[in-house]
N, C-alpha and C. Protein backbone atom coordinates (compact mmCIF):
# COMPACT_ATOMS: atom_id res chain seq x y z
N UNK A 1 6.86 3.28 -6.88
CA UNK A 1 5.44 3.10 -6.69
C UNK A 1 4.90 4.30 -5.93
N UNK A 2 3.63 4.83 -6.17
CA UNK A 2 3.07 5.50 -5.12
C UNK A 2 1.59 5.33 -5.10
N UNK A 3 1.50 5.64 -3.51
CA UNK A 3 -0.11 5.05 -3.15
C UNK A 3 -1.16 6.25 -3.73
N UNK A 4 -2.07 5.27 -3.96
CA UNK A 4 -3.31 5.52 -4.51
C UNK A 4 -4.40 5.63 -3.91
N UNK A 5 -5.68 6.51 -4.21
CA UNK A 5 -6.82 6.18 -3.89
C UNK A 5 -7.81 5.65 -3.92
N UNK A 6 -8.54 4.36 -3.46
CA UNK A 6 -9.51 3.32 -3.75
C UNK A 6 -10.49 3.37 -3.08
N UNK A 7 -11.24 2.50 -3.80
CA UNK A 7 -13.31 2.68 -3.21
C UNK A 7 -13.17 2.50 -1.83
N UNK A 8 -12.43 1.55 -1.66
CA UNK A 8 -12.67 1.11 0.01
C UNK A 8 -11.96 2.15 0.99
N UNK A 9 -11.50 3.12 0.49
CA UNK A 9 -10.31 3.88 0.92
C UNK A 9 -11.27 4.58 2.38
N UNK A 10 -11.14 4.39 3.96
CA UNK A 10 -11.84 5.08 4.64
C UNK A 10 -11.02 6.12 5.31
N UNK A 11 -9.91 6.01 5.30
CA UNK A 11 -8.95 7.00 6.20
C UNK A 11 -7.32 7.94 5.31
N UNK A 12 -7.44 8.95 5.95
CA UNK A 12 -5.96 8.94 5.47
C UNK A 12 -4.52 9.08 6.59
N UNK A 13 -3.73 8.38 6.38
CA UNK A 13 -2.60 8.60 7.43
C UNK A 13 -1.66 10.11 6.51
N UNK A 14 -1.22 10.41 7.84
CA UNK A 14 -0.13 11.38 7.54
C UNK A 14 0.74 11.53 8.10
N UNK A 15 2.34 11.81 7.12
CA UNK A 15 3.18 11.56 7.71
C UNK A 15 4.39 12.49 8.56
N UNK A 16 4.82 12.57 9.64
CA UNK A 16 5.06 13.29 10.57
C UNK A 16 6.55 14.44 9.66
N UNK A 17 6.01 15.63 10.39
CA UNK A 17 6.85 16.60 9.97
C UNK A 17 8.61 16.24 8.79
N UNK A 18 9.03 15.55 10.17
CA UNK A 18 10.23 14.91 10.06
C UNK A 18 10.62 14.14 8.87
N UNK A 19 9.79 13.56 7.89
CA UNK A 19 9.61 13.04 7.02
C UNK A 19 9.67 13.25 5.52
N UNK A 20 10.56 14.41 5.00
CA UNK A 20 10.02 15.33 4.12
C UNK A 20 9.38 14.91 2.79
N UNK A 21 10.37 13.46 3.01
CA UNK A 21 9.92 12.79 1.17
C UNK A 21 8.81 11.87 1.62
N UNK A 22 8.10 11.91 2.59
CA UNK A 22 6.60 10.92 2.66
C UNK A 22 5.71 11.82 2.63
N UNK A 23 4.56 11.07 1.59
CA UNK A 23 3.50 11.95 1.41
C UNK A 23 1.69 11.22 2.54
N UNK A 24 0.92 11.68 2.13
CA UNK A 24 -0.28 11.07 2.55
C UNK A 24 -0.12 9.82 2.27
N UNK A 25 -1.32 8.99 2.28
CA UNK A 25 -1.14 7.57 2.93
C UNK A 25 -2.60 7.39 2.61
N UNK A 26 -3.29 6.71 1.59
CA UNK A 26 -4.71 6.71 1.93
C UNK A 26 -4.83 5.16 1.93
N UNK A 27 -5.46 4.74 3.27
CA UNK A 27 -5.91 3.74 3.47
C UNK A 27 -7.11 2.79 3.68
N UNK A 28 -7.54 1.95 4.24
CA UNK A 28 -8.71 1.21 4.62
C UNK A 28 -8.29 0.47 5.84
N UNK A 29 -8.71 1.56 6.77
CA UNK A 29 -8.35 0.88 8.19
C UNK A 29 -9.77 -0.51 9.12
N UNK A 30 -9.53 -0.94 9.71
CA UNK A 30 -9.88 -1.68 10.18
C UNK A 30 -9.70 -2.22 11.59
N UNK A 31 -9.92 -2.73 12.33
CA UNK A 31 -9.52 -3.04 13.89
C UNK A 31 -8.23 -3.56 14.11
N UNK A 32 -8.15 -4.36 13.10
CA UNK A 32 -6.39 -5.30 13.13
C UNK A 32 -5.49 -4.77 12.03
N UNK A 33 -6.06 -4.18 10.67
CA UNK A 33 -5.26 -4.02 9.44
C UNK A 33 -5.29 -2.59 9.01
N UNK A 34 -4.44 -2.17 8.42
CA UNK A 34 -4.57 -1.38 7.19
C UNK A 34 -3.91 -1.41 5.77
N UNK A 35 -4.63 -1.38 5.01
CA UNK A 35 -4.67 -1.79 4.05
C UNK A 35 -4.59 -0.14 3.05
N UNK A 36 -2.94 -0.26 1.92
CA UNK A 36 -2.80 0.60 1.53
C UNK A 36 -2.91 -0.01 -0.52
N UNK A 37 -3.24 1.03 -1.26
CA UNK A 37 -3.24 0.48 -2.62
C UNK A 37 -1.78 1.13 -3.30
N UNK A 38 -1.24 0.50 -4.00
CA UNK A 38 -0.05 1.19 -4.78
C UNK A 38 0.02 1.08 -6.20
N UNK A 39 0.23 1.96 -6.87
CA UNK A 39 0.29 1.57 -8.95
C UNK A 39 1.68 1.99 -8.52
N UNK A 40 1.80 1.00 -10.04
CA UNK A 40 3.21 1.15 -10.28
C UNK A 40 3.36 1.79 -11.59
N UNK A 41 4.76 2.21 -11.41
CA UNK A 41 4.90 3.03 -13.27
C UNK A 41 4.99 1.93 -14.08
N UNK A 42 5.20 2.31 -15.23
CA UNK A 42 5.27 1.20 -16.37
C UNK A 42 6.79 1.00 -16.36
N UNK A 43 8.18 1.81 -15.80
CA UNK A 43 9.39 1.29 -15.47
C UNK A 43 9.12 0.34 -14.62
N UNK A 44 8.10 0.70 -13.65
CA UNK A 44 8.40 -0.52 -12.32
C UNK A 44 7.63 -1.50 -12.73
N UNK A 45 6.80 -1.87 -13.52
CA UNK A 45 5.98 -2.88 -14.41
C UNK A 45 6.79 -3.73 -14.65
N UNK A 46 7.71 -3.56 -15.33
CA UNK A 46 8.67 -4.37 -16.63
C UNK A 46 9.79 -4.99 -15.85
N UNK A 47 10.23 -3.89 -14.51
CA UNK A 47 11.36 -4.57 -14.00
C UNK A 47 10.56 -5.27 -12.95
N UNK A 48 9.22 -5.39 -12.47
CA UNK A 48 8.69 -6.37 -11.57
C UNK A 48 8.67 -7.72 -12.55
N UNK A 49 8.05 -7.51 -14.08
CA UNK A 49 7.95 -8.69 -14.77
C UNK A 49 9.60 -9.44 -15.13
N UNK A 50 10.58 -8.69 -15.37
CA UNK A 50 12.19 -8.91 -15.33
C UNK A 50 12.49 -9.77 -14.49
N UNK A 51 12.20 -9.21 -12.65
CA UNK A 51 13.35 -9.26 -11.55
C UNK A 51 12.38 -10.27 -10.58
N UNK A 52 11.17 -10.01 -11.32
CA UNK A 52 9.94 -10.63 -10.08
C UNK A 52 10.10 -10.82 -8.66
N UNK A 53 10.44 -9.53 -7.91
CA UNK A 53 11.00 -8.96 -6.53
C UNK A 53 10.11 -7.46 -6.40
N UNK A 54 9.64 -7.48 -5.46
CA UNK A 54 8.80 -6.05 -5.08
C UNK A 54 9.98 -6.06 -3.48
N UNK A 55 10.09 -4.79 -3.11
CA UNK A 55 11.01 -4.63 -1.95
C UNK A 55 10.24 -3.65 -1.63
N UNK A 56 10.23 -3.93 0.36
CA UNK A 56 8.87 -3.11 1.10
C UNK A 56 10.26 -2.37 1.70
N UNK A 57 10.36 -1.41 2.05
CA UNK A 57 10.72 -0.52 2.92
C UNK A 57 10.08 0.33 3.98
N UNK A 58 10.00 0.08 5.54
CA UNK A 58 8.77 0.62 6.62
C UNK A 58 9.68 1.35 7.20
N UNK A 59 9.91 2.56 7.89
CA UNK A 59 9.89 3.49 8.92
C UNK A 59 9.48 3.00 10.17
N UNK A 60 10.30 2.34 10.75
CA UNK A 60 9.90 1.94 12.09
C UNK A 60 10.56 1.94 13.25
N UNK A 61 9.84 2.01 14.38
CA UNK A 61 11.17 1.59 15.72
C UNK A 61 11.97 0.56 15.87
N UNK A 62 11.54 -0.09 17.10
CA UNK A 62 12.52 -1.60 17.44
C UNK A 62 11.79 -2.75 16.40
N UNK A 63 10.61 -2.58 16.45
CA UNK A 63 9.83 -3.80 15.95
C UNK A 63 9.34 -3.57 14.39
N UNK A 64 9.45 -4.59 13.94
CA UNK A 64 8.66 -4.68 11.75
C UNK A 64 7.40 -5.18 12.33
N UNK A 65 6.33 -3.99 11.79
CA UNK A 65 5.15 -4.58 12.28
C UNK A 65 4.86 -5.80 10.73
N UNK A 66 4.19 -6.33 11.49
CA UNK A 66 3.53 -7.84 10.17
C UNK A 66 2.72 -7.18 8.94
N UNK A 67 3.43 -7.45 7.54
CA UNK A 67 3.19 -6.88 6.20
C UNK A 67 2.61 -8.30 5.66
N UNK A 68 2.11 -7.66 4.76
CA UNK A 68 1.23 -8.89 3.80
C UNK A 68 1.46 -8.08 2.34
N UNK A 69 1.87 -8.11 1.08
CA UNK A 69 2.00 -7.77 0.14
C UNK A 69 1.79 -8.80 -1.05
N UNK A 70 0.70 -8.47 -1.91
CA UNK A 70 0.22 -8.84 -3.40
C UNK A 70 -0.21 -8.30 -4.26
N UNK A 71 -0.49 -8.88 -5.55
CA UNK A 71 -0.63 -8.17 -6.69
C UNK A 71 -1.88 -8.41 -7.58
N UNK A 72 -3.10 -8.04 -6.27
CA UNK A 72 -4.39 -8.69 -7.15
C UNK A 72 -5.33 -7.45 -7.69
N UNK A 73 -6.72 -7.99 -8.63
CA UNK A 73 -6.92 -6.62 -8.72
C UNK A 73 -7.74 -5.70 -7.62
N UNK A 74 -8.23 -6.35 -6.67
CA UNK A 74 -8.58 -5.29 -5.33
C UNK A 74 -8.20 -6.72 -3.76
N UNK A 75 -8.51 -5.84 -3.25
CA UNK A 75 -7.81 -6.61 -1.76
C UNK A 75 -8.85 -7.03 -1.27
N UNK A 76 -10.48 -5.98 -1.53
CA UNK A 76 -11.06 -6.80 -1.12
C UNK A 76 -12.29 -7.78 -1.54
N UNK A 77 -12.92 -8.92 -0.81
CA UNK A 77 -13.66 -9.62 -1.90
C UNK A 77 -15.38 -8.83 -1.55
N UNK A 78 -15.62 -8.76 -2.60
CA UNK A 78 -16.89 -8.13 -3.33
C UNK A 78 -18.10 -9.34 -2.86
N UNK A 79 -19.21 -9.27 -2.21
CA UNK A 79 -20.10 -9.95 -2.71
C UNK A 79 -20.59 -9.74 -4.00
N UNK A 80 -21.17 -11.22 -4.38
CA UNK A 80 -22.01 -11.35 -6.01
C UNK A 80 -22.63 -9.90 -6.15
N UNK A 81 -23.58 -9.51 -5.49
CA UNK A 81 -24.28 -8.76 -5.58
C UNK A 81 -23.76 -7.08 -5.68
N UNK A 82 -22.46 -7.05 -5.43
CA UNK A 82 -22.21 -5.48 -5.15
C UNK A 82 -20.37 -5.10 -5.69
């Protein structure tokens, strides 16, 4: 999978030197969340519809910060109007 860029997209993270195979990060930050978009290839399509398992992998210290992961078509809800 790799992340994408979306309407709501307000920020971008970047990832520290040390890191060589992480790229940018474009997100939709918020006070408590951030919120990243990902496409998948059409290999990872078929084996999500196959294996029906997505696996998160985070870069982190002592602590897994709290993930939320789904497969809708935007994250966020739209008023009627817009």
């Amino acid at each position: 999978m790799k992340p994408i860029k979306f309407d709501d997209q307000n920020f971008t993270l970047t990832a520290p030197i040390t890191y060589e195979d992480c790229g940018s990060l474009p997100v939709h930050k918020t006070g408590l969340d951030i919120v990243s978009c990902w496409k998948m290839s059409f290999r990872e399509r078929i084996a999500a519809l196959f294996f029906g398992k997505a696996w998160i992998s985070i870069r982190a210290g002592r602590t897994h910060p709290p993930i939320y992961v789904s497969c809708e078509k935007t994250f966020f809800e739209k008023d009627k109007d817009g």
